[in-house]
C-alpha atoms as a PDB file:
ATOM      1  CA  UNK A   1      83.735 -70.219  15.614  1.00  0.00           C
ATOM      2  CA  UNK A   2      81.000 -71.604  13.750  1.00  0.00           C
ATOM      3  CA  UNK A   3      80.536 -74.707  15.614  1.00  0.00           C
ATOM      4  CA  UNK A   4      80.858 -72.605  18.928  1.00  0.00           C
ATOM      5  CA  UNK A   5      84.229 -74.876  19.850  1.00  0.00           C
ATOM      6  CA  UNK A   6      86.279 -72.915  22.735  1.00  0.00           C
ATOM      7  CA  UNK A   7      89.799 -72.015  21.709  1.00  0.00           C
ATOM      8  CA  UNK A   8      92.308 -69.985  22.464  1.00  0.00           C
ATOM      9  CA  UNK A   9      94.611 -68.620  19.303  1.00  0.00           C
ATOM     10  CA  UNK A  10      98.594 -67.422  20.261  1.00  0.00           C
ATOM     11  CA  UNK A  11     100.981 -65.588  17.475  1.00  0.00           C
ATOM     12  CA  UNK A  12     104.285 -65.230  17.701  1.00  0.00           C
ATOM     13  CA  UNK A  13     104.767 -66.019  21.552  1.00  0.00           C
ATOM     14  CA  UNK A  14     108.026 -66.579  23.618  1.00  0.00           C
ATOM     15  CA  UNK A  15     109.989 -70.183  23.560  1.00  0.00           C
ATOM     16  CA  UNK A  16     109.098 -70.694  27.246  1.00  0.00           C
ATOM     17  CA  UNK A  17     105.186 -70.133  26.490  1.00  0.00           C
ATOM     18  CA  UNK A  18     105.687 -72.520  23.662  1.00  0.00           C
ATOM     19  CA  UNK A  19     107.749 -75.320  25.430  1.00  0.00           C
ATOM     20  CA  UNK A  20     104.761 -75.002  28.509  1.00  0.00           C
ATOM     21  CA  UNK A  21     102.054 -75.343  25.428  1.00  0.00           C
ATOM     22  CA  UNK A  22     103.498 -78.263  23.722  1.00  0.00           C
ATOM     23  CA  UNK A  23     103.941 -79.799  27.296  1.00  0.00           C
ATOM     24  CA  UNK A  24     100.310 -80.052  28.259  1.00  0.00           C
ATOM     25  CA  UNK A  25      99.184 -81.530  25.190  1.00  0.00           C
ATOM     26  CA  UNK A  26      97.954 -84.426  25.446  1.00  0.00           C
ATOM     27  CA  UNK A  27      97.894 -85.118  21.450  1.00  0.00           C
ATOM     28  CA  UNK A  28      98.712 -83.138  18.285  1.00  0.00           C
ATOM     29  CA  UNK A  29      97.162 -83.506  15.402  1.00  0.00           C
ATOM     30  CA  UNK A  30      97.981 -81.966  12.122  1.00  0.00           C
ATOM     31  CA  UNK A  31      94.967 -82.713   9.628  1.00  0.00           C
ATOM     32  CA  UNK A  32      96.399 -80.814   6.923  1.00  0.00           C
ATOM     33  CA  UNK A  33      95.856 -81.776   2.646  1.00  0.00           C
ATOM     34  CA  UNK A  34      98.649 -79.863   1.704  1.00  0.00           C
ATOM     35  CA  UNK A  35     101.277 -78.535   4.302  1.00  0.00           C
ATOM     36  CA  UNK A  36     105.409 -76.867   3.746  1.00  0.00           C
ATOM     37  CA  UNK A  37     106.065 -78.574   6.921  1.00  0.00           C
ATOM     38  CA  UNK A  38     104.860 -78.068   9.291  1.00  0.00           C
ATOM     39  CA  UNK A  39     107.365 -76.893  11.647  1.00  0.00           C
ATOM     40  CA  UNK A  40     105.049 -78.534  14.083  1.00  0.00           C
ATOM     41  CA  UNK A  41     105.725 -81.886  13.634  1.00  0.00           C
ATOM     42  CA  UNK A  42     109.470 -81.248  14.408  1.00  0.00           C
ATOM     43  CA  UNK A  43     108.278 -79.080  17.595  1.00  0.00           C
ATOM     44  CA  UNK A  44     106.627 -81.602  18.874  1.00  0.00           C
ATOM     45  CA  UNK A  45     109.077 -84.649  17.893  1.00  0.00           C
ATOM     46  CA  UNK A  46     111.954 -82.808  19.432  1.00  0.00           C
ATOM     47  CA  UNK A  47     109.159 -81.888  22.585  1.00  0.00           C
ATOM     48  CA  UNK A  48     108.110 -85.450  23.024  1.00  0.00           C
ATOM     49  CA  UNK A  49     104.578 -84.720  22.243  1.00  0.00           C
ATOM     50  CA  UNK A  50     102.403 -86.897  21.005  1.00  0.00           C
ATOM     51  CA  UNK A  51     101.515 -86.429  17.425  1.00  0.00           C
ATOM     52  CA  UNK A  52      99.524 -88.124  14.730  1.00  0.00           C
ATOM     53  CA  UNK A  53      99.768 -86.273  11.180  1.00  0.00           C
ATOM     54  CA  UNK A  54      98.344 -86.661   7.413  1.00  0.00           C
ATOM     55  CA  UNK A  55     101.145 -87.395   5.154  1.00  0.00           C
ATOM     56  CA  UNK A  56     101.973 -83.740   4.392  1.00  0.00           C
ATOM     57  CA  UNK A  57     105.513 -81.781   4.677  1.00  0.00           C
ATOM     58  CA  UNK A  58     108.327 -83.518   6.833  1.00  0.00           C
ATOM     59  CA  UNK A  59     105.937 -86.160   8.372  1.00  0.00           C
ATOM     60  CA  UNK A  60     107.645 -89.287   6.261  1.00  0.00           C
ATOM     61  CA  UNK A  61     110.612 -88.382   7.306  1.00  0.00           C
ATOM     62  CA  UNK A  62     109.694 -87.950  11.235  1.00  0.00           C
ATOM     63  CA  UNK A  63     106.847 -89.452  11.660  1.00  0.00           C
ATOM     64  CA  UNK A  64     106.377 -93.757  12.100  1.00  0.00           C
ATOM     65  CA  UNK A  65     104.185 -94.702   9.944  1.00  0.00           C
ATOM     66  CA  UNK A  66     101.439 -96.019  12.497  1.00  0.00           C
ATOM     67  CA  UNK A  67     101.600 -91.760  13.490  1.00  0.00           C
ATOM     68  CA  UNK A  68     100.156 -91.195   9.692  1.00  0.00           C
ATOM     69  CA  UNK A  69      96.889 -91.327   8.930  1.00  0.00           C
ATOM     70  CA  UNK A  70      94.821 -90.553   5.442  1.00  0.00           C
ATOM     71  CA  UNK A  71      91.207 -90.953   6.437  1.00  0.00           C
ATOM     72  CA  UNK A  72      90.472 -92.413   9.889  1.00  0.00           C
ATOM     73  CA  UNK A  73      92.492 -90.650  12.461  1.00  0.00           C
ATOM     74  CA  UNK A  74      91.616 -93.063  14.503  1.00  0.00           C
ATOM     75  CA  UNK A  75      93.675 -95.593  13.072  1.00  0.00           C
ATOM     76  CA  UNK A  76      96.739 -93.287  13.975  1.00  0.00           C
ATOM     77  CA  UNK A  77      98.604 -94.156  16.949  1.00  0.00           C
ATOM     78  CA  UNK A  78     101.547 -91.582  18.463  1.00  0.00           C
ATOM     79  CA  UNK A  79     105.257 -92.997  18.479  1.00  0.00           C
ATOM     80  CA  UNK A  80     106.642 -90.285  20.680  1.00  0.00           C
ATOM     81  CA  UNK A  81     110.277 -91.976  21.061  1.00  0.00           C
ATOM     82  CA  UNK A  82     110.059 -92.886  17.089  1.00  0.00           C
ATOM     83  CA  UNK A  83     109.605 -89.151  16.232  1.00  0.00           C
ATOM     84  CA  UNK A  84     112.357 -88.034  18.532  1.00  0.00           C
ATOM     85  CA  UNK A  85     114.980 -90.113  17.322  1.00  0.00           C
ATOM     86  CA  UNK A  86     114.281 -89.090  13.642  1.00  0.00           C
ATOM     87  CA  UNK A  87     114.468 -85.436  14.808  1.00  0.00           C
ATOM     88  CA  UNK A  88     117.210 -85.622  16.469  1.00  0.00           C
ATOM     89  CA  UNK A  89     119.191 -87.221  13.134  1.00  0.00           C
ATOM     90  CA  UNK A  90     117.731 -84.972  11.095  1.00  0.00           C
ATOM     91  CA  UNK A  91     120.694 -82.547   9.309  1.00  0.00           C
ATOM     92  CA  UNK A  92     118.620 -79.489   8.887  1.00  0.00           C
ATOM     93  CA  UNK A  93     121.066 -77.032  10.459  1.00  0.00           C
ATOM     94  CA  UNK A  94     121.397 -75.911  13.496  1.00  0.00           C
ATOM     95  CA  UNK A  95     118.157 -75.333  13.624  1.00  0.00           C
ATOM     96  CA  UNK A  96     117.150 -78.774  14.955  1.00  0.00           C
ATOM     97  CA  UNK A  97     120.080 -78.437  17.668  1.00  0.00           C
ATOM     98  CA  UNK A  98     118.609 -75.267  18.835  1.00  0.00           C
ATOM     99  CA  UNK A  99     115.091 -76.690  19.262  1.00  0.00           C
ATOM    100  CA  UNK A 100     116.549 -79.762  20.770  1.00  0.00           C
ATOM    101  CA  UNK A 101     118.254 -78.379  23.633  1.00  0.00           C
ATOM    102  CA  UNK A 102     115.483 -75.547  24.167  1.00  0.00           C
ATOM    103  CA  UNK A 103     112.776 -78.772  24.187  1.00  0.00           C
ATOM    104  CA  UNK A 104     115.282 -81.337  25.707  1.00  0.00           C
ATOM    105  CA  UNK A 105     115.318 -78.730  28.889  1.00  0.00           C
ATOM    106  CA  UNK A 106     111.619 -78.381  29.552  1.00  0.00           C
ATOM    107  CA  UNK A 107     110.905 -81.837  28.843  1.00  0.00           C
ATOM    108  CA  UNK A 108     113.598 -82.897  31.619  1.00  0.00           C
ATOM    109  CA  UNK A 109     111.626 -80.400  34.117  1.00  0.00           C
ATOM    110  CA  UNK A 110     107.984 -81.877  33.057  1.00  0.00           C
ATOM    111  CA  UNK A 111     109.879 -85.415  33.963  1.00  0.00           C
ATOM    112  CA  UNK A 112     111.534 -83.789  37.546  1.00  0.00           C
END
């Protein structure tokens, strides 16, 4: 707000509002020091969105190392089919199933 840089803020909004958001991103970027995981970086993994992250939370595990950056983010470059195979192995319940076949389906319509 300070900086007078248009945004637009959503809380707790539907899955189909959230599948149409991470769709028309052209890049996410989580800048975070410290971070519990974001939840974001698998949302966007299992969504096929591009991502670059600091080395916070889950992004090791997800993330390909080129998608990790500490200082310049411009050294970062998105692995979109890197992230999305990680995701996909990932054993975190059925939570990542879920997400996975809610992203899988709007990411197959973006394609169509």
């Amino acid at each position: 707000n300070s900086l007078n840089i248009p945004f637009h803020y959503f809380e707790m909004i539907n899955t189909a509002t959230l599948n149409e958001l991470y769709n028309i991103l052209d890049l996410y970027i989580v800048s975070s020091r410290i971070e519990g995981g974001p939840q974001a970086i698998l949302e966007c993994a299992i969504s096929k969105t591009p991502i670059v992250s600091t080395d916070v939370g889950i992004a090791g595990e997800v993330l390909h190392q080129k998608s990790i950056f500490k200082n310049q983010i411009n050294d970062a470059k998105p692995n979109i089919e890197f992230a999305y195979k990680k995701a996909e192995k990932l054993e975190l319940s059925n939570l990542i199933r879920k997400y996975s076949s809610m992203f899988e389906t709007i990411y197959q319509t973006r394609i169509n």
